[in-house]
Structures are given as structure tokens and as C-alpha cells.
PDB file of N, CA and C in Angstrom:
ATOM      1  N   UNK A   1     -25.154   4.871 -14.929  1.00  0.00           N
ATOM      2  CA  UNK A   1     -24.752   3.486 -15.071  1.00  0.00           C
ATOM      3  C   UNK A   1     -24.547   2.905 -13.669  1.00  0.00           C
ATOM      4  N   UNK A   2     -25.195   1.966 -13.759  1.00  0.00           N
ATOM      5  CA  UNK A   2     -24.600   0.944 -12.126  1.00  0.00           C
ATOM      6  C   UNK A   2     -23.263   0.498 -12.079  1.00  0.00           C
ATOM      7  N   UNK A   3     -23.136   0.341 -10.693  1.00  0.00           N
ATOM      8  CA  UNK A   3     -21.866  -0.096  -9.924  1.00  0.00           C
ATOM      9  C   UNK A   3     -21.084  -1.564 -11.257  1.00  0.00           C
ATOM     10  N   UNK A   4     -22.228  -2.454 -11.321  1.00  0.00           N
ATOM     11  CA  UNK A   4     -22.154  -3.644 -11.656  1.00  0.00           C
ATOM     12  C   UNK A   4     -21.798  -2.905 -13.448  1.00  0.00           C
ATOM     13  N   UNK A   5     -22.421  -2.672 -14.350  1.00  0.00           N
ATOM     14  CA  UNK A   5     -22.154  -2.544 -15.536  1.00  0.00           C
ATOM     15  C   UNK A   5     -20.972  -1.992 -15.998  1.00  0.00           C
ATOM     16  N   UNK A   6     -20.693  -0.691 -14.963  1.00  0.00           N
ATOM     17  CA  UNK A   6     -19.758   0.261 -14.862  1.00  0.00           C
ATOM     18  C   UNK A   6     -17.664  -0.796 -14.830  1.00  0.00           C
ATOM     19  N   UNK A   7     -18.508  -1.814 -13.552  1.00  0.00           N
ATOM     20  CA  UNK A   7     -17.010  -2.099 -13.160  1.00  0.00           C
ATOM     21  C   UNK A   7     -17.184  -3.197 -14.920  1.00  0.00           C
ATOM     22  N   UNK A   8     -18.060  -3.921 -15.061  1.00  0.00           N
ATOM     23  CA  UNK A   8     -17.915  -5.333 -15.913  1.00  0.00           C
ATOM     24  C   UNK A   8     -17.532  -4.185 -17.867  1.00  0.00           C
ATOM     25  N   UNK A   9     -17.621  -2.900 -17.805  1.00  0.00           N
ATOM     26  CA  UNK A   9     -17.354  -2.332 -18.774  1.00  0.00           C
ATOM     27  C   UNK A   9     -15.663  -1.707 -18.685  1.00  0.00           C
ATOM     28  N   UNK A  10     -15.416  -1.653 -17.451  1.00  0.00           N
ATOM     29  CA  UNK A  10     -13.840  -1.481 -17.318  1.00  0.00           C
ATOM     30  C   UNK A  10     -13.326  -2.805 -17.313  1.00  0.00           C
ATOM     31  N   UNK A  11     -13.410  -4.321 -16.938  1.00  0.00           N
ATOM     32  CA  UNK A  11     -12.716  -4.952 -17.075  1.00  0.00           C
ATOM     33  C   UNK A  11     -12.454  -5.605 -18.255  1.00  0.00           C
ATOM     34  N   UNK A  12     -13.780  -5.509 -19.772  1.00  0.00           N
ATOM     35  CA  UNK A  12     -13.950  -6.130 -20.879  1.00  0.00           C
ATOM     36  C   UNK A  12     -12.999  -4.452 -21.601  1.00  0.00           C
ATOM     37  N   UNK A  13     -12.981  -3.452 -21.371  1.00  0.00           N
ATOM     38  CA  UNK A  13     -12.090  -2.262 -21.706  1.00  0.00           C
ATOM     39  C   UNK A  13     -10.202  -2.660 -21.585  1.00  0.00           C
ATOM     40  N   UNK A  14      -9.965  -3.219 -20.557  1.00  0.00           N
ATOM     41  CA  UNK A  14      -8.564  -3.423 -19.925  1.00  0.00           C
ATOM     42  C   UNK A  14      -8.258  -4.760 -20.006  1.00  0.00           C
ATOM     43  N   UNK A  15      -8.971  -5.620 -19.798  1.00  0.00           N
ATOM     44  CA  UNK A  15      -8.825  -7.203 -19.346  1.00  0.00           C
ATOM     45  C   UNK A  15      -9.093  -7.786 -20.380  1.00  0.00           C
ATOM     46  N   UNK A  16      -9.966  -7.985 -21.059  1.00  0.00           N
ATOM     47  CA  UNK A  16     -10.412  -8.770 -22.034  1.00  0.00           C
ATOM     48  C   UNK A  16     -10.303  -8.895 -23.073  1.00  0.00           C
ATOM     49  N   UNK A  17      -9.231  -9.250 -24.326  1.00  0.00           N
ATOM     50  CA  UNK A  17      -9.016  -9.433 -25.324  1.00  0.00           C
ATOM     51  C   UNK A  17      -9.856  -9.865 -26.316  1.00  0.00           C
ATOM     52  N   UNK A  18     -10.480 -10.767 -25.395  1.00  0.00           N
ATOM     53  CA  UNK A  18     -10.935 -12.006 -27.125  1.00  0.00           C
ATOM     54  C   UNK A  18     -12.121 -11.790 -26.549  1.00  0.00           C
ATOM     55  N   UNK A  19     -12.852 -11.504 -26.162  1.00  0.00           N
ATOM     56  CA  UNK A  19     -14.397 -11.011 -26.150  1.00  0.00           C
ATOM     57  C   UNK A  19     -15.119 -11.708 -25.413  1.00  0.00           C
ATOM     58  N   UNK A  20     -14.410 -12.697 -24.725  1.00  0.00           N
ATOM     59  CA  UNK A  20     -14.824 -14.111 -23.938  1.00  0.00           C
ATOM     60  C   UNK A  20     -15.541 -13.393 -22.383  1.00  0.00           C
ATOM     61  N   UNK A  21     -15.651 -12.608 -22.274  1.00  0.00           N
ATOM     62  CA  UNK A  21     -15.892 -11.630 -20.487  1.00  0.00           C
ATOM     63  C   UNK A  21     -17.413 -11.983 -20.503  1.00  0.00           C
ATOM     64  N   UNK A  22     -17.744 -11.441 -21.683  1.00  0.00           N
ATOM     65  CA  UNK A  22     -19.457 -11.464 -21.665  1.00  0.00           C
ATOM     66  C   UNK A  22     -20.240 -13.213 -20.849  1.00  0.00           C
ATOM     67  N   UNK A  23     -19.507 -14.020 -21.825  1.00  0.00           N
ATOM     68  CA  UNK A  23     -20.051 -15.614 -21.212  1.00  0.00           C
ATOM     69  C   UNK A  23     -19.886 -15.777 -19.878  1.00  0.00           C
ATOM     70  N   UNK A  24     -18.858 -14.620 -18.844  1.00  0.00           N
ATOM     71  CA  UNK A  24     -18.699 -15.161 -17.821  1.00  0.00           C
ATOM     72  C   UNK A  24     -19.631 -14.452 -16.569  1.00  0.00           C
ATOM     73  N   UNK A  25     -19.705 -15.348 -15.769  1.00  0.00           N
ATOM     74  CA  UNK A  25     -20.941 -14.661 -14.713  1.00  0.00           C
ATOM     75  C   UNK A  25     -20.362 -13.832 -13.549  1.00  0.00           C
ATOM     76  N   UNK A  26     -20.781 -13.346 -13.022  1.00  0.00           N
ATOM     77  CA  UNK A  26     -20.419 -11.638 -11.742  1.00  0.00           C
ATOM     78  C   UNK A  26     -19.939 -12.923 -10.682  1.00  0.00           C
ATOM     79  N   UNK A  27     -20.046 -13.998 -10.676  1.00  0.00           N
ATOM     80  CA  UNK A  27     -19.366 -14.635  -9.253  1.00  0.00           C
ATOM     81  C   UNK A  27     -17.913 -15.217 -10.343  1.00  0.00           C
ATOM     82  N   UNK A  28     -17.896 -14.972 -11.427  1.00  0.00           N
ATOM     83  CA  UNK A  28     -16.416 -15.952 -11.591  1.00  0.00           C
ATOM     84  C   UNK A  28     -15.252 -15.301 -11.707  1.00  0.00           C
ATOM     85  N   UNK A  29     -14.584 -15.891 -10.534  1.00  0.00           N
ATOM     86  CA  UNK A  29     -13.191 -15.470 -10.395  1.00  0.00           C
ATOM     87  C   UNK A  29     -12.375 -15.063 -11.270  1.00  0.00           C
ATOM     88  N   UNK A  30     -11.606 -13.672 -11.381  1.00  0.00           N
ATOM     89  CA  UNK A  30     -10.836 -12.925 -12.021  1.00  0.00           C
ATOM     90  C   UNK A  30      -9.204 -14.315 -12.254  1.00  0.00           C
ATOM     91  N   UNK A  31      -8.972 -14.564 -10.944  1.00  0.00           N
ATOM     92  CA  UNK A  31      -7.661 -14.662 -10.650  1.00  0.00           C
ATOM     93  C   UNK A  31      -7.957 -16.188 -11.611  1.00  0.00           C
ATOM     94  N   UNK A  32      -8.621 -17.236 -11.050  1.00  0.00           N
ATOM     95  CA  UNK A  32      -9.130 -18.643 -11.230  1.00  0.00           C
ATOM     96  C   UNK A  32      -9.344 -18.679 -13.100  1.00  0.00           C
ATOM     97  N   UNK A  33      -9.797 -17.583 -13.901  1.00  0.00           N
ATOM     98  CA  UNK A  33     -10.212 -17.635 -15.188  1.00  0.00           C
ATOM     99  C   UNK A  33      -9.087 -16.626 -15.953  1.00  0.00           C
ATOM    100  N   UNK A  34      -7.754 -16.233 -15.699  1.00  0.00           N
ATOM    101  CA  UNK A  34      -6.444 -15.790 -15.987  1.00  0.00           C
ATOM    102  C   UNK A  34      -7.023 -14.172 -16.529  1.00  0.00           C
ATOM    103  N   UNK A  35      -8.237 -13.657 -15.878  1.00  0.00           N
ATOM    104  CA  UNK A  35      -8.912 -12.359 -16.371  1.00  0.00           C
ATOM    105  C   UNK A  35      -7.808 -11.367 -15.725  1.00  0.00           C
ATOM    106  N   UNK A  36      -7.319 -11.606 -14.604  1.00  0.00           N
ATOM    107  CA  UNK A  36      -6.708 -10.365 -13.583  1.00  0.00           C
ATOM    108  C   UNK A  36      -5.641 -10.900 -13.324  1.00  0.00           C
ATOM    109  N   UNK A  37      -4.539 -10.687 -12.998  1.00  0.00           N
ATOM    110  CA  UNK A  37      -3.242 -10.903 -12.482  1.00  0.00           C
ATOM    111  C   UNK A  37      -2.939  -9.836 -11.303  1.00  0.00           C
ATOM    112  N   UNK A  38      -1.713 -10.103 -10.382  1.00  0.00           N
ATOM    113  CA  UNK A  38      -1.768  -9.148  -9.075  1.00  0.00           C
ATOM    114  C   UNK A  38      -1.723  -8.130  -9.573  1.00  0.00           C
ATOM    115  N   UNK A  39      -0.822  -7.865 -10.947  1.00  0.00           N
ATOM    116  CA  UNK A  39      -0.826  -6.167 -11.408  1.00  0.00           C
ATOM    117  C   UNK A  39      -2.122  -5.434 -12.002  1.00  0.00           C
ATOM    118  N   UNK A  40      -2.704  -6.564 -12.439  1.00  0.00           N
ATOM    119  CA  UNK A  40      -4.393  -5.957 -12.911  1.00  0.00           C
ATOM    120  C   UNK A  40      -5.069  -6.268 -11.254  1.00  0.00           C
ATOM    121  N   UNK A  41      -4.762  -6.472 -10.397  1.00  0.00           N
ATOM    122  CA  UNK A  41      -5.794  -6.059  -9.252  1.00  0.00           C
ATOM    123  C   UNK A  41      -5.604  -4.867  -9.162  1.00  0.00           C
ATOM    124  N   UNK A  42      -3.655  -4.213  -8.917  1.00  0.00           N
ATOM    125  CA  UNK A  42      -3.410  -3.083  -8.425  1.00  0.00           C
ATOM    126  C   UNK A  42      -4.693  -1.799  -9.183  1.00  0.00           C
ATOM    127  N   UNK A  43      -4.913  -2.005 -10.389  1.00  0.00           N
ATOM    128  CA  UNK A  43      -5.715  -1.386 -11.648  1.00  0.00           C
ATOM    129  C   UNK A  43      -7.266  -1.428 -11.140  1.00  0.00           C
ATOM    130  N   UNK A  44      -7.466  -2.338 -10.781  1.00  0.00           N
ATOM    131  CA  UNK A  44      -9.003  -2.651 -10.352  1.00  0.00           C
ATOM    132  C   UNK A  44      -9.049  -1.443  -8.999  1.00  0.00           C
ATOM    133  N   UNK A  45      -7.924  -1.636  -7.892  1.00  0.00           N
ATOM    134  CA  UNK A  45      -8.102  -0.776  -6.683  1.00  0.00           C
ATOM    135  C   UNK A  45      -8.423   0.796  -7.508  1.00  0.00           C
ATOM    136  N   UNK A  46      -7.498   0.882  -8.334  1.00  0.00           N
ATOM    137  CA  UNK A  46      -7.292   2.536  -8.468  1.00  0.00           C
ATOM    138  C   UNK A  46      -8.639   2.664  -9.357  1.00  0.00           C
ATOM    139  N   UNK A  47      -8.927   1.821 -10.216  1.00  0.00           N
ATOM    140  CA  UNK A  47     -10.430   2.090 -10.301  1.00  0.00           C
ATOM    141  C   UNK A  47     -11.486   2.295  -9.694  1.00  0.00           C
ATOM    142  N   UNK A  48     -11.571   1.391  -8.579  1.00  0.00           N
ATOM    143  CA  UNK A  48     -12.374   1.845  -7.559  1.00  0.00           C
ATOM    144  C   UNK A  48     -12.490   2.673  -7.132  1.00  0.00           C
ATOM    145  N   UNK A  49     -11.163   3.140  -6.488  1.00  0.00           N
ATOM    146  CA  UNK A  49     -10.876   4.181  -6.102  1.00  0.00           C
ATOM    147  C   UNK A  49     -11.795   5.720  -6.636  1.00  0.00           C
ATOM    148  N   UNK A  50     -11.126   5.809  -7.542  1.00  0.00           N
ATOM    149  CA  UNK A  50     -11.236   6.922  -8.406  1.00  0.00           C
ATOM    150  C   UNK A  50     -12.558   7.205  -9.062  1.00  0.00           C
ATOM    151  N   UNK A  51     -13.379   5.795  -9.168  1.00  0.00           N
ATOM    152  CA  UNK A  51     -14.581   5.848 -10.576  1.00  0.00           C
ATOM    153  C   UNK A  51     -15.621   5.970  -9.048  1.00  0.00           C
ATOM    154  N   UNK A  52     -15.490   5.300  -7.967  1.00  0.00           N
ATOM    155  CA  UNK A  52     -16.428   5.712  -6.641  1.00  0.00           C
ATOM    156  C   UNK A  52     -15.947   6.213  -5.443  1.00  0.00           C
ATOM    157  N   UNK A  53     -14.963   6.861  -5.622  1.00  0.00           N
ATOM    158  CA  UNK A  53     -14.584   7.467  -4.273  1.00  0.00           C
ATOM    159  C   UNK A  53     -14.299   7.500  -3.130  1.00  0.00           C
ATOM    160  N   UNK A  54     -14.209   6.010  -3.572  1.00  0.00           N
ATOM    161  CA  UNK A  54     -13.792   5.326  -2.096  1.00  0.00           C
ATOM    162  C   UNK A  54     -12.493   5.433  -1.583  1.00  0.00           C
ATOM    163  N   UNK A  55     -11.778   4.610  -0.490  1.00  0.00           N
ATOM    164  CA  UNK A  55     -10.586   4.952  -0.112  1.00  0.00           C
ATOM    165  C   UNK A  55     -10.538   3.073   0.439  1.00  0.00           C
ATOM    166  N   UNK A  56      -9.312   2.680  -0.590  1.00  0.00           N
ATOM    167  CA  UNK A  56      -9.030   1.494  -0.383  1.00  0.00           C
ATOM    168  C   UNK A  56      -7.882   0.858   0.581  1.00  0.00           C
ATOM    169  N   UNK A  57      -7.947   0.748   1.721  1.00  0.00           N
ATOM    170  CA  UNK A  57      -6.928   0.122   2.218  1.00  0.00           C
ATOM    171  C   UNK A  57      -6.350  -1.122   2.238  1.00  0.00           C
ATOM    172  N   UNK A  58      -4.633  -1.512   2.032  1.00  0.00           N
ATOM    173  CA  UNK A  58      -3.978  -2.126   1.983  1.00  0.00           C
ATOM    174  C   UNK A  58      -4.513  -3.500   2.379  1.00  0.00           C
ATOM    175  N   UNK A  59      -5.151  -3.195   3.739  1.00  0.00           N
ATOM    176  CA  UNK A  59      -5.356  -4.686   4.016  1.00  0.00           C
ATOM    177  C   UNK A  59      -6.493  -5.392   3.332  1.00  0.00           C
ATOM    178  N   UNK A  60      -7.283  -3.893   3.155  1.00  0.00           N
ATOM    179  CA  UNK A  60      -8.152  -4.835   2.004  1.00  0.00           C
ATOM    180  C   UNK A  60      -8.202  -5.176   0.280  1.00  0.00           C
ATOM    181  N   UNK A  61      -6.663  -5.457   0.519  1.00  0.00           N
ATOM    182  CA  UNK A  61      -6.595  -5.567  -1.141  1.00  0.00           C
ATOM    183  C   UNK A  61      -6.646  -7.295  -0.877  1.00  0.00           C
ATOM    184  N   UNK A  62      -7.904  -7.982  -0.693  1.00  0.00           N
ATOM    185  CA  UNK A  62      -7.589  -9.265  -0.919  1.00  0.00           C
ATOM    186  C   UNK A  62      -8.527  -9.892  -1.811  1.00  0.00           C
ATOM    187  N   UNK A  63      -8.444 -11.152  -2.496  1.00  0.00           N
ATOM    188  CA  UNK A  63     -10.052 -11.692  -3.317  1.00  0.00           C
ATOM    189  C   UNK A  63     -11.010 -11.552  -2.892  1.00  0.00           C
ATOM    190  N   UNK A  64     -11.531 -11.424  -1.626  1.00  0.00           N
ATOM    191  CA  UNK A  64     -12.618 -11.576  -1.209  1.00  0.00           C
ATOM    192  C   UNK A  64     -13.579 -10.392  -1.602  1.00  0.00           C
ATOM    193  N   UNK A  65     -12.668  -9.793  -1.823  1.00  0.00           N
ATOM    194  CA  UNK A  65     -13.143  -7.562  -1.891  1.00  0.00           C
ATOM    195  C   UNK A  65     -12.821  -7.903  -3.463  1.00  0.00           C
ATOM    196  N   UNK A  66     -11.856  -8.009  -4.017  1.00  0.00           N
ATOM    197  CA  UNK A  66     -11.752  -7.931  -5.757  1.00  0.00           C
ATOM    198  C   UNK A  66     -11.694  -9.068  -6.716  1.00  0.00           C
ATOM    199  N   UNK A  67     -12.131  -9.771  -6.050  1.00  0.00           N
ATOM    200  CA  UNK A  67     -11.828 -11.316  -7.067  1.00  0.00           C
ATOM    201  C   UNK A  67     -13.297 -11.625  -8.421  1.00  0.00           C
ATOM    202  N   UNK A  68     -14.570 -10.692  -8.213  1.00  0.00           N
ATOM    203  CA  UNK A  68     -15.455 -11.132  -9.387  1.00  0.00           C
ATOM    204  C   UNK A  68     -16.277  -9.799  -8.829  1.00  0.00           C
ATOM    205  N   UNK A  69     -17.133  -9.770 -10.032  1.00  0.00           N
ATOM    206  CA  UNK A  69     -17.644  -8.591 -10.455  1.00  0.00           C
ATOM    207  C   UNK A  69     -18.767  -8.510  -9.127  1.00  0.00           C
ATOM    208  N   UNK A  70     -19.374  -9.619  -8.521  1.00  0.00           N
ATOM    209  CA  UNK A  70     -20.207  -9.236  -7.178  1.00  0.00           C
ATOM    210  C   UNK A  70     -19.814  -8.957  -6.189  1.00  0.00           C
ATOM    211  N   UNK A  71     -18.271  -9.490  -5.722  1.00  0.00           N
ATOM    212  CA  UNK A  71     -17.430  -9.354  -4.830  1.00  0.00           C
ATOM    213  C   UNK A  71     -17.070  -7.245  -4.656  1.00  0.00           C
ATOM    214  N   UNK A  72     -16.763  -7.326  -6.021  1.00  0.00           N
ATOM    215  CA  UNK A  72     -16.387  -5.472  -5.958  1.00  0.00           C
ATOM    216  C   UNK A  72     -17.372  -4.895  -5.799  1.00  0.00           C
ATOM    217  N   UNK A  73     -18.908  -5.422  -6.209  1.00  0.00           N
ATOM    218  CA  UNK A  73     -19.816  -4.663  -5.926  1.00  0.00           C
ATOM    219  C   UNK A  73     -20.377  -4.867  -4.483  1.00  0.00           C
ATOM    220  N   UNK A  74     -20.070  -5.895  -3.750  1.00  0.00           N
ATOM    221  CA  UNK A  74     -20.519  -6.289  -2.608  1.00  0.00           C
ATOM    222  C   UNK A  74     -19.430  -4.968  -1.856  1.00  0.00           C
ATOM    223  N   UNK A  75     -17.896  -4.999  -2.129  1.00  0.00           N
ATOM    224  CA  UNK A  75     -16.921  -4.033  -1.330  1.00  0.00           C
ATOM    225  C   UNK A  75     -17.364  -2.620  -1.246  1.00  0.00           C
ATOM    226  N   UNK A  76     -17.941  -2.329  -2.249  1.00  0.00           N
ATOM    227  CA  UNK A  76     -18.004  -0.814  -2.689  1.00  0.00           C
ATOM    228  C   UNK A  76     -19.205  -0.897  -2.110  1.00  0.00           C
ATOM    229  N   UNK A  77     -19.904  -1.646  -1.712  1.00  0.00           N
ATOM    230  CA  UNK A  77     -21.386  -1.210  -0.740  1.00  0.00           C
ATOM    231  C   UNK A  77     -21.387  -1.000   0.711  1.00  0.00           C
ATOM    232  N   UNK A  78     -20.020  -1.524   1.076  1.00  0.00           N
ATOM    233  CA  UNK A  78     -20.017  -2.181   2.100  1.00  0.00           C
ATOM    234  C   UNK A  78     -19.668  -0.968   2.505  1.00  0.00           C
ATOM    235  N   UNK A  79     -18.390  -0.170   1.807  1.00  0.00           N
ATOM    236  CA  UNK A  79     -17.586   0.957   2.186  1.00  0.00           C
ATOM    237  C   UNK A  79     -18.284   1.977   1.559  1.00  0.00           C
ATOM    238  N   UNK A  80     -19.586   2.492   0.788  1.00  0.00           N
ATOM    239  CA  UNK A  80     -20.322   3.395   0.798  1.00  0.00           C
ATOM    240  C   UNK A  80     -21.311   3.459   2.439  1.00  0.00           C
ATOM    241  N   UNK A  81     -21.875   2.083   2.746  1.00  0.00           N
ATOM    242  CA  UNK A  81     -22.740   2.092   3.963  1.00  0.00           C
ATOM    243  C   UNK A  81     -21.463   2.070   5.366  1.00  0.00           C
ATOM    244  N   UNK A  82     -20.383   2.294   5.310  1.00  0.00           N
ATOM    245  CA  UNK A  82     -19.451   2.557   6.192  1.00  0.00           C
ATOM    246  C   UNK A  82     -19.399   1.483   7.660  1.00  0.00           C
ATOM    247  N   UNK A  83     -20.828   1.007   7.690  1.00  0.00           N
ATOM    248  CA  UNK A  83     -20.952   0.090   8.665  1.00  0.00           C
ATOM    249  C   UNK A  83     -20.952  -1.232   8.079  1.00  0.00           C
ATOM    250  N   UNK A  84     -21.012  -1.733   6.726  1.00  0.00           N
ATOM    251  CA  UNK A  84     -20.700  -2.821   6.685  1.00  0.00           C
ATOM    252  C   UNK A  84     -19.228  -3.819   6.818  1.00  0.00           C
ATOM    253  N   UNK A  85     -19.672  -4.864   6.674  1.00  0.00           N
ATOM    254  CA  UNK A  85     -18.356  -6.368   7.449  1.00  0.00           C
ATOM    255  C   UNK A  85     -17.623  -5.897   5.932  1.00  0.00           C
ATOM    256  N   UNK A  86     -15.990  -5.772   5.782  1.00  0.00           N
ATOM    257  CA  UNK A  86     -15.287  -5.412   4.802  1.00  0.00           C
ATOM    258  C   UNK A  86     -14.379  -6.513   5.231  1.00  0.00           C
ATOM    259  N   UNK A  87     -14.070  -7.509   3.882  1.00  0.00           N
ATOM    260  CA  UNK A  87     -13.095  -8.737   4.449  1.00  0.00           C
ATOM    261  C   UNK A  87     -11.506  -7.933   4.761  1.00  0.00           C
ATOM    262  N   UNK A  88     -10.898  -9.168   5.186  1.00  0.00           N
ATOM    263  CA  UNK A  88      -9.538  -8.554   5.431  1.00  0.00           C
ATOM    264  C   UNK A  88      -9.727  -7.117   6.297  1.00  0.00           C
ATOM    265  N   UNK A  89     -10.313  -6.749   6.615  1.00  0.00           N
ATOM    266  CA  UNK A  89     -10.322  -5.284   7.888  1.00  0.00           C
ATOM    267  C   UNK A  89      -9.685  -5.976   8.870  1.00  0.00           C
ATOM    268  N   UNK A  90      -9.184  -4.614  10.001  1.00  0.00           N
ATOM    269  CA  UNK A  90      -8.784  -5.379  10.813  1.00  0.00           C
ATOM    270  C   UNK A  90      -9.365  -5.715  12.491  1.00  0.00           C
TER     271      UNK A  90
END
């Protein structure tokens, strides 16, 4: 399973009640469409974490890295290719 199906099948699993996830597109904001709250980001990191192996730092817990389903997939590429621009770094 891809990065993209993988994360949009954990957030319609945890996040999504009323079935409404599907209509929405990989750029629309978690925070902006009441999908994620700060305690469902904390959930999104440890997913990441854990489902790709990455290692998430603090400073990059910001929207830019977790706010929509292209954004996490854009982070998790960035920090698999180790040389890519990771927002919030320092």
C-alpha cells in the first residue's frame, strides 16, 4: 500500500465518523475542516512514526509537515530522502 492510501486509511479509521473523508481532497486541511485537533496531530506523529520509521522532531510538529494528506506525504519523503527542505527544521 502507498504512503498516500495508507495515511488517508488511518485518518477515515480514527478521524472520520460520518464517512465525509472520502469527498475531501489530499490538499484539504485537517485543522481548517475540524478532521484533526492538536491531540489528533499528536496521533498522526506517532503514526508516522511507527507505520514509516521515521523519527519526528518537535520542531517539526507544525501544519506545514501534518496539516493534509500531501503535506504528510510530502514530510515523509522529505525525511526518507534525508536531504530534503523539512518545514519548521532548524
Amino acid at each position: 500500500m502507498d504512503e498516500r492510501t495508507c495515511i488517508r486509511e488511518f485518518l477515515r479509521d480514527c478521524f472520520i465518523l460520518d464517512g465525509g473523508f472520502d469527498a475531501l481532497g489530499d490538499d484539504a486541511s485537517f485543522l481548517e475542516n475540524g478532521i484533526v485537533d492538536s491531540t489528533g496531530v499528536l496521533e498522526l506523529v506517532v503514526f508516522v512514526e511507527e507505520t514509516f520509521g521515521i523519527e519526528v522532531a518537535d520542531h517539526e510538529v507544525v501544519p506545514e509537515n501534518f496539516d493534509s494528506v500531501n503535506r504528510i506525504v510530502a514530510y515523509i519523503t522529505a525525511k526518507e530522502n534525508e536531504g530534503g527542505t523539512i518545514s519548521g527544521g532548524s
